[in-house]
Protein backbone atom coordinates (compact mmCIF):
# COMPACT_ATOMS: atom_id res chain seq x y z
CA UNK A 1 0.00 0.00 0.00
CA UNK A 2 1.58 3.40 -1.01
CA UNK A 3 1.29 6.88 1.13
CA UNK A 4 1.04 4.68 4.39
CA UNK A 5 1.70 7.45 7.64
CA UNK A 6 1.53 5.81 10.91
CA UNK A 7 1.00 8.65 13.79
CA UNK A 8 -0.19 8.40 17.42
CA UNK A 9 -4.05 7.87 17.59
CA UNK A 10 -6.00 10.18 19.44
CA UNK A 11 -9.90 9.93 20.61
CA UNK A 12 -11.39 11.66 17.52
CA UNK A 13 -9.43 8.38 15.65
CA UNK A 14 -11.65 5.98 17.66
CA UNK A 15 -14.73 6.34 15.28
CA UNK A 16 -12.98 5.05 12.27
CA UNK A 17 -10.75 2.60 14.64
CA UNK A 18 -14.21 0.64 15.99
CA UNK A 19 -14.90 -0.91 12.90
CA UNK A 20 -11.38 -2.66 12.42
CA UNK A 21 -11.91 -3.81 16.14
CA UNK A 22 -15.07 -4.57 16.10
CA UNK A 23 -14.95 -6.59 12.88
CA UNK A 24 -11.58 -8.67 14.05
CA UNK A 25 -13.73 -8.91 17.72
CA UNK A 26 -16.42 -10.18 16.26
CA UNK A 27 -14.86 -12.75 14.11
CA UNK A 28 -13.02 -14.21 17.29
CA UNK A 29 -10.57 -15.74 15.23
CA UNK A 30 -7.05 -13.75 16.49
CA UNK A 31 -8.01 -12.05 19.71
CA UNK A 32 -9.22 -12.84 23.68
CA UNK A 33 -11.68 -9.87 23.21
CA UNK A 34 -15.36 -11.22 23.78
CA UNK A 35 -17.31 -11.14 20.47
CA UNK A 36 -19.98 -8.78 21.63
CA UNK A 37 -17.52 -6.23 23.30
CA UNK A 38 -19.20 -2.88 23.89
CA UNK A 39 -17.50 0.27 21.61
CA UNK A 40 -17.23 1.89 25.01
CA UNK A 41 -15.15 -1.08 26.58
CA UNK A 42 -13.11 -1.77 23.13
CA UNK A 43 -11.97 2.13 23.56
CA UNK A 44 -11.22 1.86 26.98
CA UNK A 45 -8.92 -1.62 26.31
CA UNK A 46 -7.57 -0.41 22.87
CA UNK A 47 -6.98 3.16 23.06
CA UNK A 48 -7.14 5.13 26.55
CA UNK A 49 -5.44 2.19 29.08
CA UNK A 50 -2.60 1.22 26.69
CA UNK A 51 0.80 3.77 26.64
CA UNK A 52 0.29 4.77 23.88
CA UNK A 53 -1.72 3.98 20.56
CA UNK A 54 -1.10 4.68 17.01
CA UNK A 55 -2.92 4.21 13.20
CA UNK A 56 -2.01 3.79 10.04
CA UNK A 57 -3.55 5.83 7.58
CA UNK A 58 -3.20 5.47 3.29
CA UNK A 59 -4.91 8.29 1.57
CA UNK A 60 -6.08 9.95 4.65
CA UNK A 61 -8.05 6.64 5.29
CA UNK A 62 -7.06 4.51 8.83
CA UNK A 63 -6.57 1.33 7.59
CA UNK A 64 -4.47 0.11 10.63
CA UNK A 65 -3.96 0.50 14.08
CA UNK A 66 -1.73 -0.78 16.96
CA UNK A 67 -1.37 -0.12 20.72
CA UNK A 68 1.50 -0.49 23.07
CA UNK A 69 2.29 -1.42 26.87
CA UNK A 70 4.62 -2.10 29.34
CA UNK A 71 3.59 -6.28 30.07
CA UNK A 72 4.33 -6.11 33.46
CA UNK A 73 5.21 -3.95 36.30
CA UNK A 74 8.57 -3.47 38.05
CA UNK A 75 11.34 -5.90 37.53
CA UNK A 76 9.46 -7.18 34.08
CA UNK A 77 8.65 -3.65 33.43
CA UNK A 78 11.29 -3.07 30.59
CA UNK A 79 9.49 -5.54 27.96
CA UNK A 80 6.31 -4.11 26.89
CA UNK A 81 3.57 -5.88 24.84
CA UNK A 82 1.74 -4.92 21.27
CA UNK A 83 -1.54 -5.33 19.33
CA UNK A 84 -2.39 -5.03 15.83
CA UNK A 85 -5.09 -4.42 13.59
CA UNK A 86 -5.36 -4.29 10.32
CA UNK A 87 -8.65 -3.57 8.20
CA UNK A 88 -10.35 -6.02 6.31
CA UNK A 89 -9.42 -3.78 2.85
CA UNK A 90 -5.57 -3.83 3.57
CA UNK A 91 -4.77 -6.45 4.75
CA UNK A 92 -2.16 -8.06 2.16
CA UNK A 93 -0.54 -5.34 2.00
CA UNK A 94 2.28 -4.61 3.81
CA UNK A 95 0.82 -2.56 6.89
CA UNK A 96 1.13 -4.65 9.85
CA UNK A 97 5.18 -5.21 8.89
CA UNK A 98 5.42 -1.16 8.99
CA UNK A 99 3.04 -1.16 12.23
CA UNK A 100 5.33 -4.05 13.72
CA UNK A 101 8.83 -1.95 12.75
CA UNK A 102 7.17 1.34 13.88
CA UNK A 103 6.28 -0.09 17.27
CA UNK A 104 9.85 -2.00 17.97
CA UNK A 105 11.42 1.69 16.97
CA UNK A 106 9.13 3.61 19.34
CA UNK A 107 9.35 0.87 22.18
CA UNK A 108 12.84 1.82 21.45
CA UNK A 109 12.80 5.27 22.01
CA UNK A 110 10.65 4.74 25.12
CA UNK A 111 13.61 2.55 27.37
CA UNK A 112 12.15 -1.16 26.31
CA UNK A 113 14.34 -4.10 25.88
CA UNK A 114 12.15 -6.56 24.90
CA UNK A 115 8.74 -7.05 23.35
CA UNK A 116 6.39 -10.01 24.07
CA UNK A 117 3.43 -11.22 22.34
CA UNK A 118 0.97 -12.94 25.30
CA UNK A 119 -1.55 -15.03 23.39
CA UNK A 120 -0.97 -15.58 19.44
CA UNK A 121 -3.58 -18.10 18.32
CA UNK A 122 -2.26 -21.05 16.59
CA UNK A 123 -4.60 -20.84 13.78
CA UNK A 124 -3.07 -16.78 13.07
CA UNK A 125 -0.40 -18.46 10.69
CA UNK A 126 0.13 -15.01 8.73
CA UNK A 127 0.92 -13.12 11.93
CA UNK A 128 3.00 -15.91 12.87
CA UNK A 129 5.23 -16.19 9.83
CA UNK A 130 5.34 -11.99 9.95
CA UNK A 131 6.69 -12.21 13.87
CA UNK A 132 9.03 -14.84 13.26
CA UNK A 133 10.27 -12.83 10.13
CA UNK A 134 10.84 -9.67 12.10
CA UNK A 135 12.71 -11.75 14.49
CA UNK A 136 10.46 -12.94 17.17
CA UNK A 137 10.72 -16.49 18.59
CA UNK A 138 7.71 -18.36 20.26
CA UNK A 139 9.50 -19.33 23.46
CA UNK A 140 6.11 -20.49 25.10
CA UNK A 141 2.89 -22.84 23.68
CA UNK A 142 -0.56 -22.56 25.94
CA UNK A 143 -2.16 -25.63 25.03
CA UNK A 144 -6.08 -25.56 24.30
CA UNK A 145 -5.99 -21.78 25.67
CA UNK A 146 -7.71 -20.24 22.65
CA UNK A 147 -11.38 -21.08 21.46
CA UNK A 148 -11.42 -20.77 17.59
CA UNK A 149 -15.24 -20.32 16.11
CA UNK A 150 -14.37 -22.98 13.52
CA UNK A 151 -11.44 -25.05 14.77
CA UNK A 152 -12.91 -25.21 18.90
CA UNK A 153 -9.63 -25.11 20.82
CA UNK A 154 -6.17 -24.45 19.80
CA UNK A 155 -3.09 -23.55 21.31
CA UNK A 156 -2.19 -20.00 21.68
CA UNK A 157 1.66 -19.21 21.61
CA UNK A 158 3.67 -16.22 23.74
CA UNK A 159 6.35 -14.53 21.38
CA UNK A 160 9.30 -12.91 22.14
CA UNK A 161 12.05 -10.15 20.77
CA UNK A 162 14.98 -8.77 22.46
CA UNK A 163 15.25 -5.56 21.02
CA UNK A 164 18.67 -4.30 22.10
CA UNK A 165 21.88 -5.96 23.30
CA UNK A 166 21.87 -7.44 26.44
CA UNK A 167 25.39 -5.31 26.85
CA UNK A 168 23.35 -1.93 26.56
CA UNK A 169 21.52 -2.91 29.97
């Protein structure tokens, strides 16, 4: 997708962010978010508790969107922990790589070390093959912990990336 600019989200982005949630909610297919999530709750989970949250926009459309946290407190508090969401209409097309790159940059910039993915469903194989191409290893398998609609339950995996050398600590 051409003219992609990823930028910080802020609430006048969550109108045109609830229908990429609510679509990849509703499917149940890649996420622990109940299917009938309310907007209100969604916004509160996706955009206001998180660190910070960004979108993608192509044409001055948001086609993307991704938040990021710190995964735990204190002495785990230096690997934080992403979600992304693409539309329906781009996916295919490059923009959760650039959301992926632009979040390991800006985790960066904000003192992480590491970056962990909680609860990757099994059945995701396209984010999969995208983590483990960017450099992220599944260091942990949660057997049966993920209901699929269509394949009942599957194993969800935690992912991991160091993001700067252990030397820099």
């Amino acid at each position: 997708m051409n003219n992609v600019h990823i930028r910080e989200a802020s609430e006048q982005d969550w109108p045109a962010i609830w229908p990429i949630f609510k679509h990849i909610a509703r499917e149940g297919k890649t996420y622990a978010f109940s299917s009938d999530i309310s907007m209100e709750e969604a916004k509160q989970q996706w955009l206001l508790s998180p660190r910070l949250t960004f979108v993608a926009e192509s044409d001055g459309v948001i086609v993307g969107t991704y938040y990021l946290k710190t995964n735990f407190a204190g002495p785990g508090s230096h690997v934080c922990n992403c979600g992304y969401m693409v539309s329906a209409q781009a996916r295919g097309q490059g923009i959760a790589t650039e959301l992926c790159k632009h979040s390991q940059r800006v985790a960066c910039e904000l003192g992480y070390r590491a970056m962990q993915f909680n609860y990757v469903a099994s059945t995701n194989t396209g984010a999969i093959a995208l983590w483990k191409k960017l450099g992220y290893d599944i260091v942990g398998t949660l057997p049966q912990a993920f209901y699929h609609p269509q394949s009942g339950y599957i194993d969800a995996f935690v992912m991991y990336k160091w993001l700067s050398s252990p030397a820099a600590r």
